[in-house]
C-alpha atoms as a PDB file:
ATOM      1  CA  UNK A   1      24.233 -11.568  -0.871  1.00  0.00           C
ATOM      2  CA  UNK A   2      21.989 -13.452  -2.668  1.00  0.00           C
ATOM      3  CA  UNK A   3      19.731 -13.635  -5.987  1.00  0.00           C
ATOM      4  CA  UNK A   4      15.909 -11.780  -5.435  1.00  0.00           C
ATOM      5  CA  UNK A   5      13.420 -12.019  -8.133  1.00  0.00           C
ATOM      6  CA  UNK A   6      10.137 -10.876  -7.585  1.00  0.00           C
ATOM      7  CA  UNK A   7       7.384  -9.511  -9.639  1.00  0.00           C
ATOM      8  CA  UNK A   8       6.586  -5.693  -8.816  1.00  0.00           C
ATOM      9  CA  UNK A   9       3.283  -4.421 -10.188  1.00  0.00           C
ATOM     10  CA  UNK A  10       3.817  -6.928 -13.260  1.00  0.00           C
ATOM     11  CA  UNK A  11       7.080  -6.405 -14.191  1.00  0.00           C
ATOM     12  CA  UNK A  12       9.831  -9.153 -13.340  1.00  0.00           C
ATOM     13  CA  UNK A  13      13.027  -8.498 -11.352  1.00  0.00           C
ATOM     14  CA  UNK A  14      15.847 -10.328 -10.395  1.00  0.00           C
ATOM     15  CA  UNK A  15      18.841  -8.050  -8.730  1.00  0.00           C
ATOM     16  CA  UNK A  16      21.480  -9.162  -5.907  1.00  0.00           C
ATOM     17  CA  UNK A  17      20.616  -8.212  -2.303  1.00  0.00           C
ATOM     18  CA  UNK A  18      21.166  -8.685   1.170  1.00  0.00           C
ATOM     19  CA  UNK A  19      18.638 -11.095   2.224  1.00  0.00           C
ATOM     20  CA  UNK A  20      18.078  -8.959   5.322  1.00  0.00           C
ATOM     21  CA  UNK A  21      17.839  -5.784   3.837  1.00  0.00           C
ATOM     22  CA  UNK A  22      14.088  -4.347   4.310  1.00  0.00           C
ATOM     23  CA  UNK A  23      11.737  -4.864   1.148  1.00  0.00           C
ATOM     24  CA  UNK A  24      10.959  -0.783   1.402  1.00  0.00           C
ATOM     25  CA  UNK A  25      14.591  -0.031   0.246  1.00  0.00           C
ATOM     26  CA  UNK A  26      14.863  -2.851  -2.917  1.00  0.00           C
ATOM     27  CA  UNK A  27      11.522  -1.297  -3.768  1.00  0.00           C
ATOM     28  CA  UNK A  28      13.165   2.814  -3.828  1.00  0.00           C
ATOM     29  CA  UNK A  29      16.414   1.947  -4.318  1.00  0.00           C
ATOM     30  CA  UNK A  30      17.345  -0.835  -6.245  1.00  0.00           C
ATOM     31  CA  UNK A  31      13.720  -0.536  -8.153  1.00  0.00           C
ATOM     32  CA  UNK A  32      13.689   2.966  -8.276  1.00  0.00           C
ATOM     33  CA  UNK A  33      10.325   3.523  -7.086  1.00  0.00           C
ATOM     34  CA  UNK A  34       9.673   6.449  -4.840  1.00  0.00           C
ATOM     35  CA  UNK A  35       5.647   6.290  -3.964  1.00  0.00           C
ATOM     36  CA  UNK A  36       6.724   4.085  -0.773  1.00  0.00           C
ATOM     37  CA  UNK A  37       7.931   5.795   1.623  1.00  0.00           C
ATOM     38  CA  UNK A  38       9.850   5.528   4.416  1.00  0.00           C
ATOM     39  CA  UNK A  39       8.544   7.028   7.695  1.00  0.00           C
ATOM     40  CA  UNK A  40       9.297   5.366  10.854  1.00  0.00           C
ATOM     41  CA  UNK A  41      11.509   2.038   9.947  1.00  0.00           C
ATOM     42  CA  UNK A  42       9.728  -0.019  12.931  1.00  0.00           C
ATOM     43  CA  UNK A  43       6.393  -1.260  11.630  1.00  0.00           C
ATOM     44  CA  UNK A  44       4.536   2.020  13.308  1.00  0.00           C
ATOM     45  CA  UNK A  45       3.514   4.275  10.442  1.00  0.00           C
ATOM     46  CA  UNK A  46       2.041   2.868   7.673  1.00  0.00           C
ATOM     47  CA  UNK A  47       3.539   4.935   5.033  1.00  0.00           C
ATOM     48  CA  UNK A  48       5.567   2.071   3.950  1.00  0.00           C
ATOM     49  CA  UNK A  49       2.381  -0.195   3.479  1.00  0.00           C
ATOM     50  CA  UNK A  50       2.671  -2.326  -0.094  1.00  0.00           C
ATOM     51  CA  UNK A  51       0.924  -5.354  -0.957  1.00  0.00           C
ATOM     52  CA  UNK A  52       3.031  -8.950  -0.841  1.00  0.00           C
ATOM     53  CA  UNK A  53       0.866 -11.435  -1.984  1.00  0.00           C
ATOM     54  CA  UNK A  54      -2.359  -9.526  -1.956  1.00  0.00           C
ATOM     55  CA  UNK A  55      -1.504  -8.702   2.021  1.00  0.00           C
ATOM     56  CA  UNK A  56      -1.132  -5.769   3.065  1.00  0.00           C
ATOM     57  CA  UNK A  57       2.736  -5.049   4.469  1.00  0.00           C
ATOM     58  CA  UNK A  58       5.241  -3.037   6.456  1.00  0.00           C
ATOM     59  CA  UNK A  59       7.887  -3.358   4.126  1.00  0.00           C
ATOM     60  CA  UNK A  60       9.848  -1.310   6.224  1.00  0.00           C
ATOM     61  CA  UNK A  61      10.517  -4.618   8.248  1.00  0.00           C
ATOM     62  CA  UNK A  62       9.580  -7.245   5.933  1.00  0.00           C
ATOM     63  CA  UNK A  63      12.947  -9.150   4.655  1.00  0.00           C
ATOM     64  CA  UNK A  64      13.461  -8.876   1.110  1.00  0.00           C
ATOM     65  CA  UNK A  65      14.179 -12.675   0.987  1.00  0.00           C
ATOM     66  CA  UNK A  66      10.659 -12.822   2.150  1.00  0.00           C
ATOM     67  CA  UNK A  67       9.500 -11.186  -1.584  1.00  0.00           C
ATOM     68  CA  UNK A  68      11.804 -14.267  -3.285  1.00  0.00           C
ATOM     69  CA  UNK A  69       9.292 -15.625  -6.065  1.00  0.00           C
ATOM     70  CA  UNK A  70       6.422 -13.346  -4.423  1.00  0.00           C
ATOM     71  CA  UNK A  71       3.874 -10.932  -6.269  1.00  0.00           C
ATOM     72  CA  UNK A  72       4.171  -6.905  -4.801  1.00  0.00           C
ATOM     73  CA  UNK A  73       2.142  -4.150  -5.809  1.00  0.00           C
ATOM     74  CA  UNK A  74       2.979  -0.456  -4.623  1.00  0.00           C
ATOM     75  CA  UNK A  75       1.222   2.667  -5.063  1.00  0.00           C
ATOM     76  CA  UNK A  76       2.384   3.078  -8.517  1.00  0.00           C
ATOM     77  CA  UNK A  77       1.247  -0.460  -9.619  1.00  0.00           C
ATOM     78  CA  UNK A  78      -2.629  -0.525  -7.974  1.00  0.00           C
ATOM     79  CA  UNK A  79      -4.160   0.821 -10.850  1.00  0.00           C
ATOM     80  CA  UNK A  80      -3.052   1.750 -14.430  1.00  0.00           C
ATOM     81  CA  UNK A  81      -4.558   4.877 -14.223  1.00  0.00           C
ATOM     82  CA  UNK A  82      -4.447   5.963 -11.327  1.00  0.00           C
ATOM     83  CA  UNK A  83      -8.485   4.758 -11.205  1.00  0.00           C
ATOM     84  CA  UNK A  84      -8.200   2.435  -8.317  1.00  0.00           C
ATOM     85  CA  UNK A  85     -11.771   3.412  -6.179  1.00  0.00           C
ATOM     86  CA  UNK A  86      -9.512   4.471  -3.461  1.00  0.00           C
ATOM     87  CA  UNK A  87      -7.315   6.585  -5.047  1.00  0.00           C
ATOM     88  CA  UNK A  88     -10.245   8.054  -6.934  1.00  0.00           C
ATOM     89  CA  UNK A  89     -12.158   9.101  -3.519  1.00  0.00           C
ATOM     90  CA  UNK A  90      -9.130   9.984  -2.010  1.00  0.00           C
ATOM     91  CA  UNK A  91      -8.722  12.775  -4.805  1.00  0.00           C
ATOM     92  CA  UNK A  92     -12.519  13.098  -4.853  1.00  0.00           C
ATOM     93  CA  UNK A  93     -12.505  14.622  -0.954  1.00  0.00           C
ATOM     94  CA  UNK A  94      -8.774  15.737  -1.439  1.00  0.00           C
ATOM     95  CA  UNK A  95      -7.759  13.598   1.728  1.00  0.00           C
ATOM     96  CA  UNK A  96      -4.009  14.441   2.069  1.00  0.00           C
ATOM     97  CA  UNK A  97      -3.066  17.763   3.742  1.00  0.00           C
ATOM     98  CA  UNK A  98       1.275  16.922   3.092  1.00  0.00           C
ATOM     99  CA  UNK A  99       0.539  13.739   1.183  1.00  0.00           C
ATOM    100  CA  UNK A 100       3.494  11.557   2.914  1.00  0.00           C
ATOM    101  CA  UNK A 101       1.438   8.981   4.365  1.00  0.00           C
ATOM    102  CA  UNK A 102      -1.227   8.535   1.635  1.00  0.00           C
ATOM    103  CA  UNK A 103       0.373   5.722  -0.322  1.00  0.00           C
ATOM    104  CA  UNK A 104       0.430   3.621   2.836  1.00  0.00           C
ATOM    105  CA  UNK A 105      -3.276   4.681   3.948  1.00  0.00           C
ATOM    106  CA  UNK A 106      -4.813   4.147  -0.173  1.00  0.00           C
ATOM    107  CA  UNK A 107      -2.748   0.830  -0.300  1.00  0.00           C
ATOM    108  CA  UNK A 108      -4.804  -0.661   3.557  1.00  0.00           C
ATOM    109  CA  UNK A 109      -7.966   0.925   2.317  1.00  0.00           C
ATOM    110  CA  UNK A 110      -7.729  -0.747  -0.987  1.00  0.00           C
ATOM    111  CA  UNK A 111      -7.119  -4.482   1.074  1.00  0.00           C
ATOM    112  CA  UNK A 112      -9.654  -3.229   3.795  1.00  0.00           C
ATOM    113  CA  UNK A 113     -12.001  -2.905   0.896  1.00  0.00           C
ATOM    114  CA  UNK A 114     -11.298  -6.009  -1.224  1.00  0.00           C
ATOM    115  CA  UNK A 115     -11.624  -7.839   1.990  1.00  0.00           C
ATOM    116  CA  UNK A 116     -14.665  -6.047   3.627  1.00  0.00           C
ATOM    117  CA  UNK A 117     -16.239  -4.092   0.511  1.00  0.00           C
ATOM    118  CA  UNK A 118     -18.977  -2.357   3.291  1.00  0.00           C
ATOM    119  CA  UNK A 119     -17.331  -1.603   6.124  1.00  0.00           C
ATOM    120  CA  UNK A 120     -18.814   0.041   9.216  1.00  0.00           C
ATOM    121  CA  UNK A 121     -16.258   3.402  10.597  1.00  0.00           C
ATOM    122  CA  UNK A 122     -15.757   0.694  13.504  1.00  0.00           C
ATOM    123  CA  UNK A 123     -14.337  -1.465  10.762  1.00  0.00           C
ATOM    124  CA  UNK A 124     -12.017   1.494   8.912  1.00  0.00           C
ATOM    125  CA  UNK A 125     -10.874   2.805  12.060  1.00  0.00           C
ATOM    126  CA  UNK A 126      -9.641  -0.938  13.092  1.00  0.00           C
ATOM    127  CA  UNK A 127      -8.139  -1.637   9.862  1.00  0.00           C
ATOM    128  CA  UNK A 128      -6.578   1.924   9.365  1.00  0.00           C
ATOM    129  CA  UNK A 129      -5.259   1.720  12.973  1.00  0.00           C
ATOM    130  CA  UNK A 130      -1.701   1.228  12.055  1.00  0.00           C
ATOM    131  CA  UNK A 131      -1.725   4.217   9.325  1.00  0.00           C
ATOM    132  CA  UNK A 132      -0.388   7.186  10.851  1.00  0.00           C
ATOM    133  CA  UNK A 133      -1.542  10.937  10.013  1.00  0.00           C
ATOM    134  CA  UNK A 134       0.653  13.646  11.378  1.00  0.00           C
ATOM    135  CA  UNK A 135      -1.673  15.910   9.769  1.00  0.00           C
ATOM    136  CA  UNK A 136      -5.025  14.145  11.049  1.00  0.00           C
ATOM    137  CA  UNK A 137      -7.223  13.462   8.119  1.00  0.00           C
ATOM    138  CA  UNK A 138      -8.664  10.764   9.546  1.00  0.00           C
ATOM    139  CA  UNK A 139     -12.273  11.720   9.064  1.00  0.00           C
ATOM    140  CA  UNK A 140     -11.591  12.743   5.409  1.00  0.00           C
ATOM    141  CA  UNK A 141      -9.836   9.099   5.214  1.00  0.00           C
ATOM    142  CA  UNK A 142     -12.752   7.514   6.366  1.00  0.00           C
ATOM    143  CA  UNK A 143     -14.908   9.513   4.309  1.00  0.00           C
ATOM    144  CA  UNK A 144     -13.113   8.720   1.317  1.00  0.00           C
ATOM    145  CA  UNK A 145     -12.818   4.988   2.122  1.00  0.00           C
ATOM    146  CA  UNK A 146     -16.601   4.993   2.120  1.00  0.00           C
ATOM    147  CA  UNK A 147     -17.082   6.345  -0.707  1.00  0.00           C
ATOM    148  CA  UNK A 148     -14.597   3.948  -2.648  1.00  0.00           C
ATOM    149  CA  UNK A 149     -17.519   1.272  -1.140  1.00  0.00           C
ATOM    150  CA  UNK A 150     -20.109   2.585  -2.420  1.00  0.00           C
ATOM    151  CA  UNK A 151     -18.575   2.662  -6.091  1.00  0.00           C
ATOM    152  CA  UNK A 152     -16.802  -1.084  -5.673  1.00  0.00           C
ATOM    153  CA  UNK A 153     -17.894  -4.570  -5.921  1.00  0.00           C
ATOM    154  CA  UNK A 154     -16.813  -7.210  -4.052  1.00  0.00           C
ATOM    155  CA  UNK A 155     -14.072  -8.292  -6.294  1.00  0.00           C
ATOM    156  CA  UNK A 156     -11.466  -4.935  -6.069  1.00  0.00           C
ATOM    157  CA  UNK A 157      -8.125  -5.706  -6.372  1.00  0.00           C
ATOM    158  CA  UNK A 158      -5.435  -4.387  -7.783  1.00  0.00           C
ATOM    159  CA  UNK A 159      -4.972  -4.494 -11.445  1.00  0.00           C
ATOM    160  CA  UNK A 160      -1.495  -6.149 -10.886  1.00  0.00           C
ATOM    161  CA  UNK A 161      -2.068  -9.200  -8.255  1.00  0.00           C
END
């Protein structure tokens, strides 16, 4: 066991963890955050997608020893109210169908679009790659993530990193 502290959307924590034990479940469990969620455990999915650092992460396989001292923003913590671009398009074209995997997708759109604040589809489909939809909104995903463009400059980030 050892002594975490990290800072998740703002707010300082320091709890006792296995250093091996996957970011995903200090963030639900020992946090008590629920808009990450688990979906595959192996890096597949996307639903687990959170920021470390400003990067975009699987924390379904990242170490929590890896978030020691580090900066993490999760779906509840990219905007204060709920007024990120992304998460304004995505309930602009009402992208989810069951929802599950949305926090994952809005958290890579939202570094796909910091990083790359025009991108071609060529560009959202390769970034969004790794973001599975069992119910296949992908065009409504891209959609939205170009209209989140066309309403943000090129500094969007999160309100918390």
């Amino acid at each position: 066991m050892a002594i975490i502290k990290c800072t998740i959307n703002g707010k300082e924590y320091s709890f006792e963890a296995d250093p091996q034990m996957p970011l995903l479940w200090a963030i639900r469990d020992v946090v008590g955050l629920k808009g990450t969620k688990f979906g595959c455990g192996v890096a597949q999915c996307g639903a687990c997608t959170v920021h470390l650092n400003g990067d975009a992460v699987r924390s379904c396989v990242t170490r929590v020893s890896r978030a020691n001292g580090q900066k993490i923003v999760t779906i509840e913590g990219l905007s204060k109210n709920n007024d990120h671009p992304v998460q304004l398009a995505w309930q602009e074209i009402d992208v989810p169908q069951c929802g599950y995997c949305h926090s994952g997708q809005i958290m890579s759109a939202a570094v796909l679009l910091r990083d790359n604040p025009n991108p071609t589809d060529a560009d959202i489909d390769a970034a969004m790659a790794g973001n599975i939809c069992r119910c296949g909104t992908y065009l409504r995903v891209r959609k939205a993530i170009h209209m989140a463009a066309a309403g943000v400059d090129r500094k969007v980030s999160s309100s918390n990193e």
